[in-house]
C-alpha atoms as a PDB file:
ATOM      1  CA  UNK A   1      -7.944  -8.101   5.191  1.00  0.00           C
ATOM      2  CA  UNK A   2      -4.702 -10.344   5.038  1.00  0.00           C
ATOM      3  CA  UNK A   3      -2.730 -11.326   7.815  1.00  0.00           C
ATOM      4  CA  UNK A   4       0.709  -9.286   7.756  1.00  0.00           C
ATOM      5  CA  UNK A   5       3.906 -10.968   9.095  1.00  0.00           C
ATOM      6  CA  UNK A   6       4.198 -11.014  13.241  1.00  0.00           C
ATOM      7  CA  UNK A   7       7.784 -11.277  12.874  1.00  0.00           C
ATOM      8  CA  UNK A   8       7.821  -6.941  13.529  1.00  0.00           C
ATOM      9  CA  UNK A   9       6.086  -7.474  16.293  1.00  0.00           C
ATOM     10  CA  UNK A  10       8.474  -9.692  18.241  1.00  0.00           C
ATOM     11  CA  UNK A  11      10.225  -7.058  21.312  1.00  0.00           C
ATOM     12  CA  UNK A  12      13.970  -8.255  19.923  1.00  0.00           C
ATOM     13  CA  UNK A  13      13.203  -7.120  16.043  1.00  0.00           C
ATOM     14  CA  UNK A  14      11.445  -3.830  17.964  1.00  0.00           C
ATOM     15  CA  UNK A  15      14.863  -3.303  20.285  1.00  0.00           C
ATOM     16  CA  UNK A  16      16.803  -3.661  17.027  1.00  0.00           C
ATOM     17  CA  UNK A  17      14.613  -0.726  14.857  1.00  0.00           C
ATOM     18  CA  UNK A  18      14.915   1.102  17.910  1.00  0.00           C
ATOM     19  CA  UNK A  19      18.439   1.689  17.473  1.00  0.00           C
ATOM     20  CA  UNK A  20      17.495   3.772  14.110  1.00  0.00           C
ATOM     21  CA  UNK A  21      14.348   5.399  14.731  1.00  0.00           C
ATOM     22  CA  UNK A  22      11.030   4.689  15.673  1.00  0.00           C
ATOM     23  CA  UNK A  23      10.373   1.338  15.448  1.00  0.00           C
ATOM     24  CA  UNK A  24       6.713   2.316  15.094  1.00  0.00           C
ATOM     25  CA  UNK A  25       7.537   4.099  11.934  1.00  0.00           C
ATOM     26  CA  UNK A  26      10.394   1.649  10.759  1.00  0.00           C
ATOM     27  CA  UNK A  27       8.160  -1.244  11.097  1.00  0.00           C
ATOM     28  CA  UNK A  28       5.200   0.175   9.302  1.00  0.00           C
ATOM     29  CA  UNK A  29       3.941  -1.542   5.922  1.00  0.00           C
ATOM     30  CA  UNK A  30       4.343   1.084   3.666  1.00  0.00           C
ATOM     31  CA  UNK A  31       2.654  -1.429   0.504  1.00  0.00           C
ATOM     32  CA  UNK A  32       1.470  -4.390  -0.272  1.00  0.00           C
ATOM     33  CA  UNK A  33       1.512  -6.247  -3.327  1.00  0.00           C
ATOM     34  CA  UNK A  34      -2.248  -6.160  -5.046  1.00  0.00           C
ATOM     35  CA  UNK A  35      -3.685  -9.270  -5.934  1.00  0.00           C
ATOM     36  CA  UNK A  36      -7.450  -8.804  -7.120  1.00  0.00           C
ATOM     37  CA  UNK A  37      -9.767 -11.288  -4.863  1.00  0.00           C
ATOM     38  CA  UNK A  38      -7.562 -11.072  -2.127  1.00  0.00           C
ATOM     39  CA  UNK A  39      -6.365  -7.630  -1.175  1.00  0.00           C
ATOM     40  CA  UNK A  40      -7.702  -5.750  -4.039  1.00  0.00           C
ATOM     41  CA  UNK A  41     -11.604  -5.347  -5.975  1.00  0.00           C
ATOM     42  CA  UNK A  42     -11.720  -8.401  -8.661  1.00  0.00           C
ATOM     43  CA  UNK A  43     -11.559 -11.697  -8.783  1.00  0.00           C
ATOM     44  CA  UNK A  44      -8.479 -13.668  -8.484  1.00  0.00           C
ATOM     45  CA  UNK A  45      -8.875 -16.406 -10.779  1.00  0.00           C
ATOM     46  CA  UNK A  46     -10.490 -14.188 -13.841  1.00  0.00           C
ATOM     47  CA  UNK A  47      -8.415 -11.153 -13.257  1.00  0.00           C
ATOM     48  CA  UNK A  48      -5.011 -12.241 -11.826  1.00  0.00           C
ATOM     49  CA  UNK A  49      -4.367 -15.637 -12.062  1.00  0.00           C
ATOM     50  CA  UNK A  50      -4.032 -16.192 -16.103  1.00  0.00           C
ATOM     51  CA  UNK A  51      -1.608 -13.176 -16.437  1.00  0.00           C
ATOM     52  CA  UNK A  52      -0.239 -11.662 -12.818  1.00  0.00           C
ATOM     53  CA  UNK A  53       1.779  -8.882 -15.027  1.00  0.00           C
ATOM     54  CA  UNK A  54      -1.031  -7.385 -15.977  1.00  0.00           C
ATOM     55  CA  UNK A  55      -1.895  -6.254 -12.787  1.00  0.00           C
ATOM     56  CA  UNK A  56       1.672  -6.109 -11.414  1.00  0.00           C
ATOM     57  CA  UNK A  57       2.475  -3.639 -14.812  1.00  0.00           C
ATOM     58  CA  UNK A  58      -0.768  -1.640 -13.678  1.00  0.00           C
ATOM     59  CA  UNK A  59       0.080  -1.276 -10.468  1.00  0.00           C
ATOM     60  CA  UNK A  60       3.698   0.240 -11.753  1.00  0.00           C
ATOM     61  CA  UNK A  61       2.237   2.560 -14.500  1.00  0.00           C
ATOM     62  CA  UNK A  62      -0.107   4.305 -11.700  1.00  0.00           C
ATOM     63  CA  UNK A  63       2.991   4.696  -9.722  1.00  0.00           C
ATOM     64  CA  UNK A  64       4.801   6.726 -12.445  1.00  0.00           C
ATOM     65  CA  UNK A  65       1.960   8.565 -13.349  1.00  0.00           C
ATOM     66  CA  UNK A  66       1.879   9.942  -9.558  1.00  0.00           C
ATOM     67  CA  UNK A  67      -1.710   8.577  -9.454  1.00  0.00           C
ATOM     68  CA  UNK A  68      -1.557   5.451  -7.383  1.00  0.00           C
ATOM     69  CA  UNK A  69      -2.755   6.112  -4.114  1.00  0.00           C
ATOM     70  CA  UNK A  70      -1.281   3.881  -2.013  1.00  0.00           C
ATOM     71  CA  UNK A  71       2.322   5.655  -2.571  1.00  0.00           C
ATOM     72  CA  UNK A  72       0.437   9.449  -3.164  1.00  0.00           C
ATOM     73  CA  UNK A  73      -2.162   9.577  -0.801  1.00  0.00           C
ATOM     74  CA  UNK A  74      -4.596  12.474  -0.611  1.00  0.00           C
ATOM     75  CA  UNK A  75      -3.446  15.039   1.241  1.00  0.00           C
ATOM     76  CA  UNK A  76      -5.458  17.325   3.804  1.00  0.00           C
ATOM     77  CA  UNK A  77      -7.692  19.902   1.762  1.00  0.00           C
ATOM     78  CA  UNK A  78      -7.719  17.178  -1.277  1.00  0.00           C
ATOM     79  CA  UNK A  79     -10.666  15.345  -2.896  1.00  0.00           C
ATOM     80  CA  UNK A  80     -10.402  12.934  -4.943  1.00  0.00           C
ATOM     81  CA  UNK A  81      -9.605  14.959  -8.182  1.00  0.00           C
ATOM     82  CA  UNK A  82      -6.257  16.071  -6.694  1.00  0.00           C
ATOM     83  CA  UNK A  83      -8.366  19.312  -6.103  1.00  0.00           C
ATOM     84  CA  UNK A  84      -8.365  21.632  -3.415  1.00  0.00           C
ATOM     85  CA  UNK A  85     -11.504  20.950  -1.249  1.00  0.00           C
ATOM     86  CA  UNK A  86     -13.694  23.959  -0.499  1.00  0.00           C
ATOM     87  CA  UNK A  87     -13.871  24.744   3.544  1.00  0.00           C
ATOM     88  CA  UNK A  88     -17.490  25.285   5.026  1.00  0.00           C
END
C-alpha cells in the first residue's frame, strides 16, 4: 500500500482542522489517484506508463456513471450489483 503524506499527522496541522471540525474527518483521504502497478491491479509500465489518460479518463467516466467505488461505496444491505442483499 503507498505511503500517504505525514504532514496531517503533525499536532499543529491537527490544532488547525480542529478549529473546523473533526480533524479526524477533515484529515481523512477521501481518494487517491490510481496508477495500475502501484495502487491499482495492472502493471505500470504496460498499462499506465505509455498513455496515463487512459486510465486517468477511466477513472473519470466511472465517476459520472455513479459506478466508481471509491466515491460510491456500497452501502449497508448492498452487494455488489447495487442490489439489495437478502437478510438470513
Amino acid at each position: 500500500m503507498p505511503r500517504r503524506l505525514r504532514r496531517p499527522d503533525q499536532p499543529e496541522v491537527r490544532a488547525l482542522a480542529s478549529r473546523c471540525g473533526n480533524p479526524d474527518q477533515l484529515l481523512t483521504e477521501d481518494w487517491r489517484p490510481e496508477i495500475p502497478g502501484l495502487n491499482a491491479p495492472g502493471d505500470y509500465m504496460a498499462d499506465y506508463a505509455p498513455n496515463p489518460w487512459k486510465t486517468v479518463k477511466g477513472v473519470i467516466d466511472r465517476v459520472l456513471a455513479g459506478n466508481y467505488d471509491h466515491f460510491y461505496p456500497l452501502t449497508s444491505g448492498q452487494n455488489a450489483a447495487g442490489t439489495k442483499a437478502t437478510e438470513h
